[in-house]
N, C-alpha and C. Protein backbone atom coordinates (compact mmCIF):
# COMPACT_ATOMS: atom_id res chain seq x y z
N UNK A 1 10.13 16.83 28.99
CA UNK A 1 9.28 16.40 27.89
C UNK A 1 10.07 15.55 26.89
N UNK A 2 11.09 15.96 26.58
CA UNK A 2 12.19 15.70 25.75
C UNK A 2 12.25 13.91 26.46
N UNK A 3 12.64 13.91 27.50
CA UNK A 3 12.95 12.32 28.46
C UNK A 3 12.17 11.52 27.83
N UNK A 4 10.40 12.12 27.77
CA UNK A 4 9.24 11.22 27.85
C UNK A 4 8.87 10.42 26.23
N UNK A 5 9.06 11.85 26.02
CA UNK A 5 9.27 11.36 24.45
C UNK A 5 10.10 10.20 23.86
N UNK A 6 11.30 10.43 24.59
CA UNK A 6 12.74 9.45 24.41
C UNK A 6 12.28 7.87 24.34
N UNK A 7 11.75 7.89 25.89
CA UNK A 7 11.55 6.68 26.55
C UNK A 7 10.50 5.82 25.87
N UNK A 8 9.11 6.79 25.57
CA UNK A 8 8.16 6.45 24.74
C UNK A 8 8.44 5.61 23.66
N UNK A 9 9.37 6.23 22.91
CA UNK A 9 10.10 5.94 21.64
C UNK A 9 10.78 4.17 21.89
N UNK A 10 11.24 4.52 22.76
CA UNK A 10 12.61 3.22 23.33
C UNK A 10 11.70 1.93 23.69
N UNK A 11 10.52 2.61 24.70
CA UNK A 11 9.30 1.16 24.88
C UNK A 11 8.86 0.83 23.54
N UNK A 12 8.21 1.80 22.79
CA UNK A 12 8.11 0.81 21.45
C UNK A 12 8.64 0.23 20.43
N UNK A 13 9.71 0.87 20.45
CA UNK A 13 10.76 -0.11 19.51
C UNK A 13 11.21 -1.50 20.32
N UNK A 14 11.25 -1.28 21.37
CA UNK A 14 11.52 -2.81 22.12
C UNK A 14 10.31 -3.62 22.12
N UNK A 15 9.06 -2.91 22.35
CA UNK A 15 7.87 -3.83 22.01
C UNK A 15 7.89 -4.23 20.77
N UNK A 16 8.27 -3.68 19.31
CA UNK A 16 8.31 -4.41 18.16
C UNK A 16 9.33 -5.34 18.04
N UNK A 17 10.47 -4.84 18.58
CA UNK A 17 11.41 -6.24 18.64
C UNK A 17 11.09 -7.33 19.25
N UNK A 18 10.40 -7.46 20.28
CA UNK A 18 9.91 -8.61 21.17
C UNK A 18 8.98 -9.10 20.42
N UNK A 19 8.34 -8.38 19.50
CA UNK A 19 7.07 -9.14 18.71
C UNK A 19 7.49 -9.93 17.74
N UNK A 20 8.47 -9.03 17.23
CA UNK A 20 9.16 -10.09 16.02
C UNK A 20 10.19 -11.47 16.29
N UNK A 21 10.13 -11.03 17.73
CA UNK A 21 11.13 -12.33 18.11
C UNK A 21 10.13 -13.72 18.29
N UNK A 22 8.51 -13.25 18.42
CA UNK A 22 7.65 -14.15 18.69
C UNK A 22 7.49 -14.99 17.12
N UNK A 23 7.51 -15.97 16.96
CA UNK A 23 7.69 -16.68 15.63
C UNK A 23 6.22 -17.74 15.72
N UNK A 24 6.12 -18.49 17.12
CA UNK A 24 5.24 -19.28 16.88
C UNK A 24 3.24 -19.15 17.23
N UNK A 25 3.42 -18.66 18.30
CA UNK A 25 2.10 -18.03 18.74
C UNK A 25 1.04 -19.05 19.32
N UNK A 26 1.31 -20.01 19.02
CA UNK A 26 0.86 -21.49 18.67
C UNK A 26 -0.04 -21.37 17.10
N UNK A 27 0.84 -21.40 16.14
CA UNK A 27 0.96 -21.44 15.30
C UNK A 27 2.02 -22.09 14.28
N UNK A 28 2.17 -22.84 13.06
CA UNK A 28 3.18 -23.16 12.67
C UNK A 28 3.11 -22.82 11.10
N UNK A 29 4.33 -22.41 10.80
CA UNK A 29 4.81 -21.41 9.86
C UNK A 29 4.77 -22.95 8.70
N UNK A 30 3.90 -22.91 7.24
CA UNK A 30 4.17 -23.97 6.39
C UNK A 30 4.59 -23.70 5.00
N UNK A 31 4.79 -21.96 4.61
CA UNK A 31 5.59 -21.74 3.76
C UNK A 31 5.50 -20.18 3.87
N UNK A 32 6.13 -19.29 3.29
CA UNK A 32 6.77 -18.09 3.28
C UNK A 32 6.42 -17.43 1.60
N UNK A 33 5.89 -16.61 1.09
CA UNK A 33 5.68 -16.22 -0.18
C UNK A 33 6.50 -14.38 -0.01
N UNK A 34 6.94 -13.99 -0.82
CA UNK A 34 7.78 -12.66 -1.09
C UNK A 34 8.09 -12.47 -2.67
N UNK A 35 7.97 -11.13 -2.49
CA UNK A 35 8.54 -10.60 -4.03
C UNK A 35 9.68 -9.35 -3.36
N UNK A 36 10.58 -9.42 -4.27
CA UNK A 36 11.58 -8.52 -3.53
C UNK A 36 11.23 -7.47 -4.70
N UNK A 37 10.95 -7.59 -5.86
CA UNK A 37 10.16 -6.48 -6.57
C UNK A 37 9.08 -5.58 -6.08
N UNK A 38 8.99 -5.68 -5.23
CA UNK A 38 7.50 -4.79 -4.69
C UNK A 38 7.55 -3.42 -4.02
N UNK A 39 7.00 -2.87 -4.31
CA UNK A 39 7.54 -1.30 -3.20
C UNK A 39 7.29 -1.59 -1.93
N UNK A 40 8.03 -1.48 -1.28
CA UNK A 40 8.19 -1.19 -0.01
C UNK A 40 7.36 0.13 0.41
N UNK A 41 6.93 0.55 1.86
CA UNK A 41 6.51 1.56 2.44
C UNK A 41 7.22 2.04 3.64
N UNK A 42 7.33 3.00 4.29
CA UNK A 42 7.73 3.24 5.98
C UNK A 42 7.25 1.65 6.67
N UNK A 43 6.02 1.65 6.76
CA UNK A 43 5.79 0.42 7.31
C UNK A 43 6.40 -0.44 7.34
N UNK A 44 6.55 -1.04 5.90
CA UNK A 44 6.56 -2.12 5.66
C UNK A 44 6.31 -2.68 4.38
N UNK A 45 6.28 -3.63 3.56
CA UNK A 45 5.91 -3.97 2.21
C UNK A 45 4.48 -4.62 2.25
N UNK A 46 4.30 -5.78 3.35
CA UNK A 46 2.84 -6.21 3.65
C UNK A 46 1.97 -5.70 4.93
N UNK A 47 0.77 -6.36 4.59
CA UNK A 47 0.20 -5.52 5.99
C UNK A 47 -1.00 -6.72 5.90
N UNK A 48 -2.24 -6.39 5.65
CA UNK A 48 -3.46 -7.10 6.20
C UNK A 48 -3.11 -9.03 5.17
N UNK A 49 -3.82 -9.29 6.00
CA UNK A 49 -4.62 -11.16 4.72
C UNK A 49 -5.74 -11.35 5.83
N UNK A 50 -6.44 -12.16 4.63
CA UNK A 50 -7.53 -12.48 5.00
C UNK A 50 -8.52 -13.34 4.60
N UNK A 51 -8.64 -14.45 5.02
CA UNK A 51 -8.82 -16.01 4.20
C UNK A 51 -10.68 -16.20 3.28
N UNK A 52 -10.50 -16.95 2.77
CA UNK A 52 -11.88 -17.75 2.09
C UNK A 52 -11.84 -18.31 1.83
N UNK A 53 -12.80 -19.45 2.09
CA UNK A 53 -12.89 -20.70 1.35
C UNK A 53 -14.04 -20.97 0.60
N UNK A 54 -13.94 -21.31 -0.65
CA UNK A 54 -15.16 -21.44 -2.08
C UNK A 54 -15.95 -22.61 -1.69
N UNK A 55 -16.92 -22.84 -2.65
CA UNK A 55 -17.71 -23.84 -2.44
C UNK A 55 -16.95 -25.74 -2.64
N UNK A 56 -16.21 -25.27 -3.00
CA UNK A 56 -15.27 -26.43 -2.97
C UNK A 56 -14.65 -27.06 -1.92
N UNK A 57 -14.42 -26.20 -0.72
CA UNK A 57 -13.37 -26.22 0.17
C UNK A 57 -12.41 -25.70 0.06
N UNK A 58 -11.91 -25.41 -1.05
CA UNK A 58 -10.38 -24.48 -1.60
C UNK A 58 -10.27 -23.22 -0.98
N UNK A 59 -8.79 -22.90 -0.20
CA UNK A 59 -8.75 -22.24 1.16
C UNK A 59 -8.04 -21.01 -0.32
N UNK A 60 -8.49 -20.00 0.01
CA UNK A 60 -7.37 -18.92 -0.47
C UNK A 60 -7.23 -17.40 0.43
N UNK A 61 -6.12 -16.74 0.31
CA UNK A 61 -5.67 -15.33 1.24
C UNK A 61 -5.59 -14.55 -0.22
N UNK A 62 -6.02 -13.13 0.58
CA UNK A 62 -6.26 -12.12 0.02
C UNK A 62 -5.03 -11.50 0.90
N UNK A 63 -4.34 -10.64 0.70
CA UNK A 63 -3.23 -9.73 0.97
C UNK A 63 -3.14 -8.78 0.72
N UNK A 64 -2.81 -7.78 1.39
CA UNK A 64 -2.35 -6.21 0.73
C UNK A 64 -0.70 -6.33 0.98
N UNK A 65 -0.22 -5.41 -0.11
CA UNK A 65 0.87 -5.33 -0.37
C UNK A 65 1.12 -3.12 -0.59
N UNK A 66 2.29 -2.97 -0.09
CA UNK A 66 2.34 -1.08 -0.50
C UNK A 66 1.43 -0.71 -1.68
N UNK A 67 1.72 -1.71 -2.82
CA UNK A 67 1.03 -1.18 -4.13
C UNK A 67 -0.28 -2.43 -4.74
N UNK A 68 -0.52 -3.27 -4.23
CA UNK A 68 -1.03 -4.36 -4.87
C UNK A 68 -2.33 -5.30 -3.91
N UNK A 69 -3.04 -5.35 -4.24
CA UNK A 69 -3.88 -7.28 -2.94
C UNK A 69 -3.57 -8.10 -4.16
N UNK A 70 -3.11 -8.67 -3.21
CA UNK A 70 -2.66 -10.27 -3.87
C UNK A 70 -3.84 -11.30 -3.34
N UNK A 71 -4.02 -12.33 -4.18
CA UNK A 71 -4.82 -13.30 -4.50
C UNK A 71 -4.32 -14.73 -4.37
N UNK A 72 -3.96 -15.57 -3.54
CA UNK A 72 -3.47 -16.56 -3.24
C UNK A 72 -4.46 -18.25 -2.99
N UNK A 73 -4.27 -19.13 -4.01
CA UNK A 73 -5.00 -20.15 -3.68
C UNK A 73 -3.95 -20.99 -2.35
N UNK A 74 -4.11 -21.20 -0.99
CA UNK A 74 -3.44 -22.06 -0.40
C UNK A 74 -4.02 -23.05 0.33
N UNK A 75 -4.75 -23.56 -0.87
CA UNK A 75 -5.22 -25.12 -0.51
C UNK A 75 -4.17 -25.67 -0.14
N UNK A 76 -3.17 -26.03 -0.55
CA UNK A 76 -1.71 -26.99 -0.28
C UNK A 76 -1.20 -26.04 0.75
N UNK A 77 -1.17 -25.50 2.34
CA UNK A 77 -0.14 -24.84 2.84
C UNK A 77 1.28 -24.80 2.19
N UNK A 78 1.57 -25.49 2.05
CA UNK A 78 3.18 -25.80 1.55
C UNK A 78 4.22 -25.16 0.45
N UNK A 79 2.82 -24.63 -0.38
CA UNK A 79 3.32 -24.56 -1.89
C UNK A 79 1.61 -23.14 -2.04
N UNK A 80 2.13 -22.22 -2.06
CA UNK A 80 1.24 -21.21 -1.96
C UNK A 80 1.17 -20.64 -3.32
N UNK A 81 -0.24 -20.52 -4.11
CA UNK A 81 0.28 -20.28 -5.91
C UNK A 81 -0.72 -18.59 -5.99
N UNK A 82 0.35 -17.76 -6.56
CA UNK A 82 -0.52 -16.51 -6.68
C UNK A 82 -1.34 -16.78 -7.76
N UNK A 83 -2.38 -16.07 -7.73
CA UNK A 83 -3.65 -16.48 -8.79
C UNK A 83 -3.28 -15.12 -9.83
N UNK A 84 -3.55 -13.87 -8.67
CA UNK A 84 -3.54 -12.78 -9.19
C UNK A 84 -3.39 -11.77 -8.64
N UNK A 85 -2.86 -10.48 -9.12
CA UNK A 85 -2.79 -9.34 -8.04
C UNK A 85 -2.90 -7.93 -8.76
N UNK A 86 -3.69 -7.44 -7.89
CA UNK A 86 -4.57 -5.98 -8.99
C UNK A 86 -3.87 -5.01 -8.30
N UNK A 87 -3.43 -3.87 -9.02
CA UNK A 87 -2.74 -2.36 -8.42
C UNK A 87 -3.57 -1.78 -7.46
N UNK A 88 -3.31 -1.10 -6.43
CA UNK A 88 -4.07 -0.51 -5.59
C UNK A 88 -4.87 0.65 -6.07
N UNK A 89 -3.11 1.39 -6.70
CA UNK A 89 -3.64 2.87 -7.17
C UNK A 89 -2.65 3.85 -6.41
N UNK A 90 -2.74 3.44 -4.98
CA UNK A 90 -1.67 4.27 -4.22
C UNK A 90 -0.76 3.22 -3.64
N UNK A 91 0.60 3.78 -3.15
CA UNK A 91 1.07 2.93 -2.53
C UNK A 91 1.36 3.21 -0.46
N UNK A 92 0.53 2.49 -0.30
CA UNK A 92 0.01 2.34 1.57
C UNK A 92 0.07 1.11 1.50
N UNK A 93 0.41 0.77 2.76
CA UNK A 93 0.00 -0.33 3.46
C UNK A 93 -1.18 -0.68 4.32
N UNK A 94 -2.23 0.18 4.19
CA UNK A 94 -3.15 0.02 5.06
C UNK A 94 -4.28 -0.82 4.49
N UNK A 95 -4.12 -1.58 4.09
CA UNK A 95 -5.47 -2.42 3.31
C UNK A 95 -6.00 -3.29 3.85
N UNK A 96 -7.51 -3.06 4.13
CA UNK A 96 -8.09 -4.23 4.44
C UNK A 96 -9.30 -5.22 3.84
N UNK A 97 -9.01 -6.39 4.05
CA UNK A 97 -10.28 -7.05 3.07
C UNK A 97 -11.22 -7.34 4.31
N UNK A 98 -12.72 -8.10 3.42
CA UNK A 98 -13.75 -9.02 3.67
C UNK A 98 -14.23 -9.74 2.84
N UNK A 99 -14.90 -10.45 3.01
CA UNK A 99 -15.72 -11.42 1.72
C UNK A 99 -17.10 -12.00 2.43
N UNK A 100 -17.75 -11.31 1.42
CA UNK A 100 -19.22 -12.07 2.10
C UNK A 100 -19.83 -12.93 0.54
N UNK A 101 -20.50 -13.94 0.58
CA UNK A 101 -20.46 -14.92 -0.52
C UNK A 101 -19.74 -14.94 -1.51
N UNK A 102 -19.20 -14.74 -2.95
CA UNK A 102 -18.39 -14.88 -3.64
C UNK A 102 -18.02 -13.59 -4.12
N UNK A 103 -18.00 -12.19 -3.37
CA UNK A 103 -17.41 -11.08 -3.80
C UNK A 103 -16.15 -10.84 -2.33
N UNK A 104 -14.70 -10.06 -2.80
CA UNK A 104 -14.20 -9.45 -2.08
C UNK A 104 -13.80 -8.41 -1.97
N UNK A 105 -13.86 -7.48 -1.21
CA UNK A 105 -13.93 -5.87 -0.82
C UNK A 105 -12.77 -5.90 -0.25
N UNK A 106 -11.83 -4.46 -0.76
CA UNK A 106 -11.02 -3.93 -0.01
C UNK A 106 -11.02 -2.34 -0.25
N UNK A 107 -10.27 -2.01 0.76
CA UNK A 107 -10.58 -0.59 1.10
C UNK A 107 -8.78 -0.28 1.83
N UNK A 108 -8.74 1.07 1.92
CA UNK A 108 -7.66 1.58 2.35
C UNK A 108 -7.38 2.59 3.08
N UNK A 109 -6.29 3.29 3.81
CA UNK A 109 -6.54 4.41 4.99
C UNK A 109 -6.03 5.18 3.67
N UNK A 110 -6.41 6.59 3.90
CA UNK A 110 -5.33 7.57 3.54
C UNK A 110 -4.99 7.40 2.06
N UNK A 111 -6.29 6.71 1.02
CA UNK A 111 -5.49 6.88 0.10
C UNK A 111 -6.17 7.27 -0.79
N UNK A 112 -7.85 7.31 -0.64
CA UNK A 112 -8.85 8.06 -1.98
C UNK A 112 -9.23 6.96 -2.71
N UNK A 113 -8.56 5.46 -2.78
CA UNK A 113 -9.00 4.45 -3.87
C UNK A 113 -10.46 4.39 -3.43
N UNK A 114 -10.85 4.56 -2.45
CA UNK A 114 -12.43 4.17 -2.49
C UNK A 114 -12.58 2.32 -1.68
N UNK A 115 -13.50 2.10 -2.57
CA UNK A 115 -13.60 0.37 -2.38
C UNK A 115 -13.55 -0.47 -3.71
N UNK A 116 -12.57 -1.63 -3.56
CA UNK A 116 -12.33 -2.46 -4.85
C UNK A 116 -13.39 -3.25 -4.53
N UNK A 117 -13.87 -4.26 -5.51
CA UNK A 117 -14.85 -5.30 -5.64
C UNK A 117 -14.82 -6.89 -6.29
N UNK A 118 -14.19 -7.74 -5.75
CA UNK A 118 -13.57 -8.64 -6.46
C UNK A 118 -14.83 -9.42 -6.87
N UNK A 119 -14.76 -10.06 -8.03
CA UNK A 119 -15.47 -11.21 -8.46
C UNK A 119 -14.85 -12.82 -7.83
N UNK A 120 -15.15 -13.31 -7.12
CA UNK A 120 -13.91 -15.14 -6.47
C UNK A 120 -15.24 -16.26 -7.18
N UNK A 121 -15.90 -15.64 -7.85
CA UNK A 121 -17.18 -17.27 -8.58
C UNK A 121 -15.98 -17.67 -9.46
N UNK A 122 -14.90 -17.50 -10.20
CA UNK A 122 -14.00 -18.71 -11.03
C UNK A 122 -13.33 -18.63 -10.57
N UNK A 123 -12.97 -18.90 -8.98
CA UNK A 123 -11.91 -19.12 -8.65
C UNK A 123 -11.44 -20.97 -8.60
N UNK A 124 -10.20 -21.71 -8.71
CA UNK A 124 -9.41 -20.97 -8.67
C UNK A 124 -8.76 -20.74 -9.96
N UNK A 125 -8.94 -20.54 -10.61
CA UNK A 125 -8.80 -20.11 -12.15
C UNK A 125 -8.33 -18.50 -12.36
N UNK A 126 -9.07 -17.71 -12.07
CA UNK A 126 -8.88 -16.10 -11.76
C UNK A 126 -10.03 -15.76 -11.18
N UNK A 127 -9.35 -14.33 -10.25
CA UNK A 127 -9.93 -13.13 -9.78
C UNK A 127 -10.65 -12.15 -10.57
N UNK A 128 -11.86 -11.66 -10.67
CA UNK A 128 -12.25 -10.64 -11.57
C UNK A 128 -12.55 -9.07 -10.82
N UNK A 129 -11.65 -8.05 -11.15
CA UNK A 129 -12.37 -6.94 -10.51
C UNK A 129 -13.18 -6.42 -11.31
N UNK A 130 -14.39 -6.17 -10.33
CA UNK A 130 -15.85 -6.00 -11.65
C UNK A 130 -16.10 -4.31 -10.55
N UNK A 131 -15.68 -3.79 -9.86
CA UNK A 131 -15.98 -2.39 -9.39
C UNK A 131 -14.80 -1.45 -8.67
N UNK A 132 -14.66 -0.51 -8.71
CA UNK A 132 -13.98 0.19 -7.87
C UNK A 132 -14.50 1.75 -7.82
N UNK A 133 -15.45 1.53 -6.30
CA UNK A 133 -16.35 2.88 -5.78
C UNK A 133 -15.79 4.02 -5.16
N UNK A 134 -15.78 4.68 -5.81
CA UNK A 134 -15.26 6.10 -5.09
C UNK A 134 -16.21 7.07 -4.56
N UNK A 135 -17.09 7.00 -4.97
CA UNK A 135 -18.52 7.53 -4.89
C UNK A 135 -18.90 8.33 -3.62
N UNK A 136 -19.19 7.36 -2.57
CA UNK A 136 -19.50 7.42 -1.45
C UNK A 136 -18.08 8.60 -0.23
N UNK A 137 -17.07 7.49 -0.51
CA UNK A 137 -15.57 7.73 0.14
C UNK A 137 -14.48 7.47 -0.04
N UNK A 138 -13.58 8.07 0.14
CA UNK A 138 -12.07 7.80 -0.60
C UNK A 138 -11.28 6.69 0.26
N UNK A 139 -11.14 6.70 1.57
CA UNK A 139 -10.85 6.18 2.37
C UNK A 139 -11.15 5.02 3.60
N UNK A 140 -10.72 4.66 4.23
CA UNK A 140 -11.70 3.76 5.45
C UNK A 140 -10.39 3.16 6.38
């Protein structure tokens, strides 16, 4: 049992190394954004994004971070400008967004925040959080 376990262990750490060795995907990398201020998790420091574009055309990513979603206008690939970024509440990495017309929702595993509720109608100017439901469920 002890072996299976071992080996188990050994295939997936080599499957994450092989993933991280993958860089392009057919994809190309046009700038890199980080805060070395940020809490870190077991995971990891980031985890989900997840794009929109306003009535303008103006492209922006939503991000989760251990403690934070970040708010990113990256109309310009090149030059990526944070707008804004609201506390989670807990610190996980499990966050995920959506956006259906000018609101964005995120939600989290394992952590009780419920669901946030973004306002994106002045974007790109600022983000407004106008809800955060606990009501229903803590988690998702």
């Amino acid at each position: 049992m002890k072996q299976l376990v071992l080996l188990s262990l050994t295939l997936v750490n080599l499957t994450w190394l092989q993933a991280q060795q993958e860089i392009s995907l057919n994809m190309s990398m046009h700038s890199n954004w980080d805060d070395d201020n940020l809490p870190g998790h077991f995971y990891g420091t980031f985890n989900d994004v997840w794009g929109y574009v306003d009535g303008n055309d103006r492209e922006y990513a939503i991000m989760g971070s251990a403690a934070y979603i970040h708010f990113f206008d990256v109309t310009n690939p090149e030059s990526p400008v944070l707008i804004d970024q609201f506390l989670g509440g807990s610190q996980i990495v499990w966050r995920d967004f959506k956006t259906y017309q000018n609101r964005a929702y995120a939600v989290s595993d394992a952590s009780g925040e419920g669901m946030h509720i973004f306002d994106l109608s002045n974007l790109p100017d600022t983000v407004i959080k106008t809800n955060q439901v606990t009501d229903f469920f803590g988690s998702s």
